[in-house]
C-alpha atoms as a PDB file:
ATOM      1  CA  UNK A   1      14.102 -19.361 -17.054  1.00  0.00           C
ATOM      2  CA  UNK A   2      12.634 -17.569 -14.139  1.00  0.00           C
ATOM      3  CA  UNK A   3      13.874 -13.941 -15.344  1.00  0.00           C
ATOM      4  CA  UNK A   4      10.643 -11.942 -14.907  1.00  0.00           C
ATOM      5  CA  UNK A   5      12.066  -8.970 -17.341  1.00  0.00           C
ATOM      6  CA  UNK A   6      13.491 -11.550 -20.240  1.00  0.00           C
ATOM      7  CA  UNK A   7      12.187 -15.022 -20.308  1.00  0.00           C
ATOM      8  CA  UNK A   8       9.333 -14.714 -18.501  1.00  0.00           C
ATOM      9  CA  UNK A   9       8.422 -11.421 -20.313  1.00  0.00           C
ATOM     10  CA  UNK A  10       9.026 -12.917 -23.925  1.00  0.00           C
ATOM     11  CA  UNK A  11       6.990 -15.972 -22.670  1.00  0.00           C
ATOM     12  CA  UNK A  12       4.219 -14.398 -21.607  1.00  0.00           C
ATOM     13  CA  UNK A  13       3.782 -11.995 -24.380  1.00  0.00           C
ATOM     14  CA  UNK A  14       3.949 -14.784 -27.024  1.00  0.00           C
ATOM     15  CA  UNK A  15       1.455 -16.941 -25.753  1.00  0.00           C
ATOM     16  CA  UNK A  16      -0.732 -14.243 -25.427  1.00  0.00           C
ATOM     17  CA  UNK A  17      -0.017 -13.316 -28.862  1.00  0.00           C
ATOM     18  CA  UNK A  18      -0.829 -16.805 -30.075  1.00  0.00           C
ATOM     19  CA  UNK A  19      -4.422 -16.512 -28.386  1.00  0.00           C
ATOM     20  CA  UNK A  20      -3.451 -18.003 -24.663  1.00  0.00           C
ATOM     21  CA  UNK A  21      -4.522 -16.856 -21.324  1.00  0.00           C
ATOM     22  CA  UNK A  22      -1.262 -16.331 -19.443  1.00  0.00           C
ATOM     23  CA  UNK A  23      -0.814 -16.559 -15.278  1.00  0.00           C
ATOM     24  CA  UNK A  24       2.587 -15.782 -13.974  1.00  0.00           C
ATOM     25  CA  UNK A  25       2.945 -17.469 -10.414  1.00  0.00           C
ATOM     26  CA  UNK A  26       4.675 -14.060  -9.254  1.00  0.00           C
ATOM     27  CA  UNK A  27       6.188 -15.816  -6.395  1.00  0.00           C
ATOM     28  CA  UNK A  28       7.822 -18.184  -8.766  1.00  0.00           C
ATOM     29  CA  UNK A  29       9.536 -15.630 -10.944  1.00  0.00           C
ATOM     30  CA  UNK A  30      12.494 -13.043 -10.116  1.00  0.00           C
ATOM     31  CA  UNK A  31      15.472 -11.029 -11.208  1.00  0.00           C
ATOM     32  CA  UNK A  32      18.969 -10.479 -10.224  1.00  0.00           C
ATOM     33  CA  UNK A  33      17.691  -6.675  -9.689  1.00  0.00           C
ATOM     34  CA  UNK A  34      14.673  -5.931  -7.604  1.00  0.00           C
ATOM     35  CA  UNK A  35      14.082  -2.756  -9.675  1.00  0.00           C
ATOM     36  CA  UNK A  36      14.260  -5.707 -12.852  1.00  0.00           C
ATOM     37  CA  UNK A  37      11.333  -7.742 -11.346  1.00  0.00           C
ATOM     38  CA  UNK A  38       8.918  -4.938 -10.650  1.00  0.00           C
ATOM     39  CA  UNK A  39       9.059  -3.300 -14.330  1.00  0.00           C
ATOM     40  CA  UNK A  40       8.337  -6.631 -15.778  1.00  0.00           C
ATOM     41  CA  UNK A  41       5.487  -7.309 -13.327  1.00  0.00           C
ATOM     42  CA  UNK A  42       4.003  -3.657 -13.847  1.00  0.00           C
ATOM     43  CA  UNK A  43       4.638  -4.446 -17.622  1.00  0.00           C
ATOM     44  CA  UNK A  44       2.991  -8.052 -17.839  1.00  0.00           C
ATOM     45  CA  UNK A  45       0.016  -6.871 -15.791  1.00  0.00           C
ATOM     46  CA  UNK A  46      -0.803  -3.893 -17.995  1.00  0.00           C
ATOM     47  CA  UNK A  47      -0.253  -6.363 -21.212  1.00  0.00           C
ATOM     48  CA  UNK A  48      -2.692  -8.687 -19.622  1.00  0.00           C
ATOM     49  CA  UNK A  49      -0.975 -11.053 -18.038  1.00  0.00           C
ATOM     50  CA  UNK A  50      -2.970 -12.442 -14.948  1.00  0.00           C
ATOM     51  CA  UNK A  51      -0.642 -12.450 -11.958  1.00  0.00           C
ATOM     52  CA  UNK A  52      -0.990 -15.187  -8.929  1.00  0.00           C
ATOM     53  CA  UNK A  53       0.589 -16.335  -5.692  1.00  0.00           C
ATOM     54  CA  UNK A  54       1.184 -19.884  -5.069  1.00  0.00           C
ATOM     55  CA  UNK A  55      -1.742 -20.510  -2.815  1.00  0.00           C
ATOM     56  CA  UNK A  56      -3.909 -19.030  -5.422  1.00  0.00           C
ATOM     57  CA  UNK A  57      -2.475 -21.819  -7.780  1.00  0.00           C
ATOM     58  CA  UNK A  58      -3.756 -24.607  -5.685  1.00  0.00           C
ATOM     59  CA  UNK A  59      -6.537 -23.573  -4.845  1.00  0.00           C
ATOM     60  CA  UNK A  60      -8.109 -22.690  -7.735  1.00  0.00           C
ATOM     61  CA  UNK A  61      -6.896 -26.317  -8.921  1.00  0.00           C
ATOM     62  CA  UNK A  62      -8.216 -28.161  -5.830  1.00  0.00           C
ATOM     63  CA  UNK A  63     -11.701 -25.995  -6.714  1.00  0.00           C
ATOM     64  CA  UNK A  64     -12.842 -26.424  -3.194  1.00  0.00           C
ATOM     65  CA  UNK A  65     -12.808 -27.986   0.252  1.00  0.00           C
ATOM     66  CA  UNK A  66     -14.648 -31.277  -1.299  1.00  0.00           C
ATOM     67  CA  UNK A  67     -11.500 -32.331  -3.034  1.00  0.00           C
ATOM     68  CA  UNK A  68      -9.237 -35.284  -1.750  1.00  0.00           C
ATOM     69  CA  UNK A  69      -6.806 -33.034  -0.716  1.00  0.00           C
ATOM     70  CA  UNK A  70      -7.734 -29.943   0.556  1.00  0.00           C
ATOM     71  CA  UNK A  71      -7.102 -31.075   4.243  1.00  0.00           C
ATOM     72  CA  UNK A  72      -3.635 -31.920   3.492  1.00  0.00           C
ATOM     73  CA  UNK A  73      -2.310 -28.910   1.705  1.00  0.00           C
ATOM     74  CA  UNK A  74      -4.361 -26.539   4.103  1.00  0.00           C
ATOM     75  CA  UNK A  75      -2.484 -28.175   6.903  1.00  0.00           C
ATOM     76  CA  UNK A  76       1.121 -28.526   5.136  1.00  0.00           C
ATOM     77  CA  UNK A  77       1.547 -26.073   2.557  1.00  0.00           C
ATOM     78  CA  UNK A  78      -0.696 -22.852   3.678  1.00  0.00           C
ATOM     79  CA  UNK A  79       0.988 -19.972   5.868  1.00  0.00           C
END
């Protein structure tokens, strides 16, 4: 689910509990309430959770501006 103070939360806290290092794309998550979303993002990033935006995803998976497709995605999917 993408309910940043349930599934998300429960998610995140397991893994970490089970020895994983957790990300939670925070533009992928939300909540019905507004209020909902921000408690569990103030909660997961004092628990340790690392938080990132989308663009941090792909970049940190393309690495760098050697990769295949770096030109394509910086022209397409970058604001």
């Amino acid at each position: 689910g993408i309910e940043s103070h349930i599934c998300v939360l429960q998610t995140a806290f397991d893994l970490k509990k089970n020895g994983f290092d957790v990300f939670v794309l925070k533009d992928g998550v939300g909540s019905r309430n507004f209020k909902d979303y921000e408690l569990a993002i103030k909660r997961l990033s004092a628990e340790g959770v690392s938080l990132i935006n989308l663009e941090m995803m792909i970049f940190e998976l393309i690495r760098d501006s050697n990769h295949d497709m770096f030109k394509y995605i910086s022209q397409k999917y970058v604001k």
